[in-house]
N, C-alpha and C. Protein backbone atom coordinates (compact mmCIF):
# COMPACT_ATOMS: atom_id res chain seq x y z
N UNK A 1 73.89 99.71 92.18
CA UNK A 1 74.90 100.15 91.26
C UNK A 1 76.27 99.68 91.76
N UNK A 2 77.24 99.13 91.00
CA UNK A 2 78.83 98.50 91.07
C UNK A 2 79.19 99.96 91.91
N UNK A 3 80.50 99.46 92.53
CA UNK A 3 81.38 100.35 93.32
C UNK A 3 82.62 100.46 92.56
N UNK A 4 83.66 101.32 92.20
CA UNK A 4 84.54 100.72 91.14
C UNK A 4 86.03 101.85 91.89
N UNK A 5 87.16 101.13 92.11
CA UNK A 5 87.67 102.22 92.60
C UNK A 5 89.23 102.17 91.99
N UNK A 6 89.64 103.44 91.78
CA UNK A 6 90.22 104.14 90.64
C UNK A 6 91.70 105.24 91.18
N UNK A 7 92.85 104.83 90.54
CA UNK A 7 93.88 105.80 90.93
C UNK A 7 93.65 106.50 89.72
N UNK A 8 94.29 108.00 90.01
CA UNK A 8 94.48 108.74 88.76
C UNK A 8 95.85 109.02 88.67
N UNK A 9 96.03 108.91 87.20
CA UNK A 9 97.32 108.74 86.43
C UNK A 9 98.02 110.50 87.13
N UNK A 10 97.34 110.86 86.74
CA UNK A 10 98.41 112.26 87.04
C UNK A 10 98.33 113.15 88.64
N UNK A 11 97.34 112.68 89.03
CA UNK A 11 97.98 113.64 90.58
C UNK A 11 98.20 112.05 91.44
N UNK A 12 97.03 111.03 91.27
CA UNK A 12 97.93 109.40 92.28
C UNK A 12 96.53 109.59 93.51
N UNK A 13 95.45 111.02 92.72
CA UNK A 13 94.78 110.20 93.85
C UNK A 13 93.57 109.21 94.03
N UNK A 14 93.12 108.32 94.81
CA UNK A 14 92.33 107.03 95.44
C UNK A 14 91.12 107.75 95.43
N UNK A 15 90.06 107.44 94.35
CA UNK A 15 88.94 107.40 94.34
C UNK A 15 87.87 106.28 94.45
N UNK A 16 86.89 106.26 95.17
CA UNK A 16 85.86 105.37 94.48
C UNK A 16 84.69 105.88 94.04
N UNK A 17 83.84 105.11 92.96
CA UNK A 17 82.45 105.89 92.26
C UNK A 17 81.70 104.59 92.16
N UNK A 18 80.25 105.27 92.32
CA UNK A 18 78.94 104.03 92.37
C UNK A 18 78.65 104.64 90.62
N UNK A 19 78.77 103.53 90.10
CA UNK A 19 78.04 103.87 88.36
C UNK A 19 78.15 102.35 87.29
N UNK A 20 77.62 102.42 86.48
CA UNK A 20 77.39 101.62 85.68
C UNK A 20 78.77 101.03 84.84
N UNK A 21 79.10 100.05 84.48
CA UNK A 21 80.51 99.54 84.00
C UNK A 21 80.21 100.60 82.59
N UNK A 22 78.96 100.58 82.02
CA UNK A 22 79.58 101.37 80.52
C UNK A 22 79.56 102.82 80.56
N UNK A 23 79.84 103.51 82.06
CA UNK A 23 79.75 105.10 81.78
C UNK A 23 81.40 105.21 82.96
N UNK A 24 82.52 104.04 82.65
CA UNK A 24 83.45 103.91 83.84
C UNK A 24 84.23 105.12 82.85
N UNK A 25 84.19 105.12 81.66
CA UNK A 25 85.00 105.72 80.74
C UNK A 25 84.99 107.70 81.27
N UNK A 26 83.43 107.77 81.66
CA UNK A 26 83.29 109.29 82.08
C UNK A 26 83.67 109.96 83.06
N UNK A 27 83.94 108.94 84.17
CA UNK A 27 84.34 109.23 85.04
C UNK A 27 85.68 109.97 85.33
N UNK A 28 85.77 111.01 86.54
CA UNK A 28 87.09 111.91 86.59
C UNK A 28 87.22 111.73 87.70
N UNK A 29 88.83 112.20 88.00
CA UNK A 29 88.88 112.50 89.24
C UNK A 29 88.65 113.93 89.86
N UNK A 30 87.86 113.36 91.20
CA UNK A 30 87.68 114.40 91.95
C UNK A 30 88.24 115.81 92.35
N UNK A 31 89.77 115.18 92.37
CA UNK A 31 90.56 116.10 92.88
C UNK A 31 91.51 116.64 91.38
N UNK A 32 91.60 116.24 90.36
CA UNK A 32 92.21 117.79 89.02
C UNK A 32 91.31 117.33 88.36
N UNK A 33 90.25 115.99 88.44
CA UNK A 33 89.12 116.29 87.25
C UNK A 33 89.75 115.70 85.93
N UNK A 34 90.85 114.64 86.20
CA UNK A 34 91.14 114.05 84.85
C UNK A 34 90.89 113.00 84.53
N UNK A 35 90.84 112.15 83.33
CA UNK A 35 89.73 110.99 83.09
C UNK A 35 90.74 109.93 82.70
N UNK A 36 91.87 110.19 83.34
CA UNK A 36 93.36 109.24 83.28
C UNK A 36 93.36 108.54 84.14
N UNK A 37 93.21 106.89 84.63
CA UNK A 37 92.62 106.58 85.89
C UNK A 37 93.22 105.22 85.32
N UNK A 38 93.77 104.38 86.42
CA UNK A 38 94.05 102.86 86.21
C UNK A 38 92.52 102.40 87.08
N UNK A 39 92.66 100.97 87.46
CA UNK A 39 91.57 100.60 88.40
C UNK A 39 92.91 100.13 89.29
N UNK A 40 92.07 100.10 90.87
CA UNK A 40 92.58 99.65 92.02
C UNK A 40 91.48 98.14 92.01
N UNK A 41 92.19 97.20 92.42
CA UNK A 41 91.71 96.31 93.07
C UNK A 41 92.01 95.82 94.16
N UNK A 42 91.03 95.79 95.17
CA UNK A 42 91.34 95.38 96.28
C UNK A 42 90.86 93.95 97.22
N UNK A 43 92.05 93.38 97.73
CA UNK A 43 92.14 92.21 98.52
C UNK A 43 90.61 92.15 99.49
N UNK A 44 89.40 90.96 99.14
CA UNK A 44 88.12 90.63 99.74
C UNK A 44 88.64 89.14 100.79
N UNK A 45 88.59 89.45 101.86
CA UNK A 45 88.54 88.43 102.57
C UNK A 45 87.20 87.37 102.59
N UNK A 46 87.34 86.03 102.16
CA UNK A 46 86.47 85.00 102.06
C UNK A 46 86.73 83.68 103.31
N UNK A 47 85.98 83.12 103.33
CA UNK A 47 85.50 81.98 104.34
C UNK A 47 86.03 80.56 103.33
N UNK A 48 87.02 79.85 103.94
CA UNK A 48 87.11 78.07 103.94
C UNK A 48 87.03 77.73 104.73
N UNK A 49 86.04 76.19 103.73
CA UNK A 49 85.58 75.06 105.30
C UNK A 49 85.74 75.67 106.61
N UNK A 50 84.93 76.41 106.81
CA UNK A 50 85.14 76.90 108.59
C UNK A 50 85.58 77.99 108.75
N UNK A 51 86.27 78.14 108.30
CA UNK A 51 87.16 78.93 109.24
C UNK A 51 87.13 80.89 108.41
N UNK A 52 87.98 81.34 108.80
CA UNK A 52 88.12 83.00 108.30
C UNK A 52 89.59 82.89 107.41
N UNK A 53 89.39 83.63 106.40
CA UNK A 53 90.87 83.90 105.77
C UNK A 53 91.29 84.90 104.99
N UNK A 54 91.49 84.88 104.00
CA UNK A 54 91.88 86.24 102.96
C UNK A 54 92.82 85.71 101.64
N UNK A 55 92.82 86.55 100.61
CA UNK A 55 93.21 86.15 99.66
C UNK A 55 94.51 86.16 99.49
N UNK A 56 95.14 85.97 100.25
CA UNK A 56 96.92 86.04 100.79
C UNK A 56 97.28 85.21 102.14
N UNK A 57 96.50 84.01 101.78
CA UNK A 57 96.76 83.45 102.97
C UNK A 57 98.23 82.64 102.92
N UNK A 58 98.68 82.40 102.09
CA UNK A 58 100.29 81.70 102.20
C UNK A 58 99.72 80.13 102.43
N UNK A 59 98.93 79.66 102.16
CA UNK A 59 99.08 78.21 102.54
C UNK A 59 99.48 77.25 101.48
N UNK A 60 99.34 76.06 101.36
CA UNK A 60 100.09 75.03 100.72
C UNK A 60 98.77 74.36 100.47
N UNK A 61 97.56 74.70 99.83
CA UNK A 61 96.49 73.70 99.77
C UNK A 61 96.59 73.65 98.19
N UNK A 62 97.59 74.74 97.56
CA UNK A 62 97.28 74.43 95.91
C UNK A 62 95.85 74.59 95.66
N UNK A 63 95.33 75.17 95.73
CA UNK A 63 93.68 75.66 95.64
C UNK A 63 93.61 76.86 95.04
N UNK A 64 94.68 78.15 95.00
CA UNK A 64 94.52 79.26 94.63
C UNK A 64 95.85 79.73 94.08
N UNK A 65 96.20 81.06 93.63
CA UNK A 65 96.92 81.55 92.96
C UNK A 65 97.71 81.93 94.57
N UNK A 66 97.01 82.26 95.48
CA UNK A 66 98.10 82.98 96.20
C UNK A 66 98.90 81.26 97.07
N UNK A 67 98.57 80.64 96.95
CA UNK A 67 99.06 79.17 96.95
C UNK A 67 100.44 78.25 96.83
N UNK A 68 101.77 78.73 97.36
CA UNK A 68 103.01 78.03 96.51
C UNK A 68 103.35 76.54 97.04
């Protein structure tokens, strides 16, 4: 099951929930139980040619968005 993780609009707090993309709508928060929720996305560090990096690496290869 997806991992999906979620601020809530009215208290701000950081949840995550294991569930299906078409039941994301039911979901509450934990802590006042309200179903007002943006999504969080968070930065996955990936592997080029070799080496270790992350999706904010600042380089100049023009390959990606985080790229200038």
């Amino acid at each position: 099951m997806p991992t999906y993780t979620f601020k809530c609009k009215n208290c701000g707090e950081v949840y995550t929930i294991f569930t299906f993309y078409s039941k994301i709508g039911e979901a509450k928060c934990p802590k006042c139980n309200s179903k007002e929720k943006e999504r969080v996305y968070k930065k996955v560090p990936f592997t080029v040619q070799g080496g270790t990096s992350s999706s904010s690496c600042g380089g100049n290869c023009g390959g990606c968005s985080g790229c200038s």
